[in-house]
Protein backbone atom coordinates (compact mmCIF):
# COMPACT_ATOMS: atom_id res chain seq x y z
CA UNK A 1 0.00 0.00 0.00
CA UNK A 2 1.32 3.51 -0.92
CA UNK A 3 0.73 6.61 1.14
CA UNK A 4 -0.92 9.24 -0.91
CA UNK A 5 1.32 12.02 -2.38
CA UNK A 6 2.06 14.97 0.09
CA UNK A 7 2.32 18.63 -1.31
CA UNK A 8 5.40 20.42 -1.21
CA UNK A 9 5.45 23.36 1.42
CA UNK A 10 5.40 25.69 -1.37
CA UNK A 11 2.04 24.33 -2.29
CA UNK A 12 0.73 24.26 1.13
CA UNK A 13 1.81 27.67 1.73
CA UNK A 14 0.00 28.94 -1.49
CA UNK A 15 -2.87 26.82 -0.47
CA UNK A 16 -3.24 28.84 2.98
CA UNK A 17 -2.48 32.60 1.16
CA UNK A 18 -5.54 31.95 -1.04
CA UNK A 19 -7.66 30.50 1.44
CA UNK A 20 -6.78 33.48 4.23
CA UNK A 21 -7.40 35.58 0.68
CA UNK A 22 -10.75 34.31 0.00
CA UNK A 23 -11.95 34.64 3.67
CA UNK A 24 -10.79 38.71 3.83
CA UNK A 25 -12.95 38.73 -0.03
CA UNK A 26 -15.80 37.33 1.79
CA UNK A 27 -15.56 39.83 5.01
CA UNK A 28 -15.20 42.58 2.59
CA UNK A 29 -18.18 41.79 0.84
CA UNK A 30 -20.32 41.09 3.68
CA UNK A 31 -19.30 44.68 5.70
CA UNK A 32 -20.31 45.99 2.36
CA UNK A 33 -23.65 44.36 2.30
CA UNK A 34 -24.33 45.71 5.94
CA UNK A 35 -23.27 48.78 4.86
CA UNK A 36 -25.55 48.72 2.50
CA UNK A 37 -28.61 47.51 4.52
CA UNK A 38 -27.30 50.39 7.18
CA UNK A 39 -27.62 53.27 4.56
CA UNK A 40 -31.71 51.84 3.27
CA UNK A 41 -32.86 51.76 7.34
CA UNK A 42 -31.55 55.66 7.64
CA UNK A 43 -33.64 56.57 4.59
């Protein structure tokens, strides 16, 4: 039985960068959103 292949730490460290990316993308959009719904309640 052969273990599956591991990733380089160059991969794994890419891997992490676009995940912590994607996350601040995501908390961007959604303070945008509640900015959003905070502007439509004050009008």
């Amino acid at each position: 039985m052969t273990a599956p292949p591991i990733k380089a730490n160059a991969s794994l460290d890419s891997l992490v960068e676009k995940e912590v990316m994607d996350d601040a993308q995501t908390y961007s959009d959604e303070l945008m959103a509640n900015d959003e719904e905070a502007l439509k309640k004050d009008h």
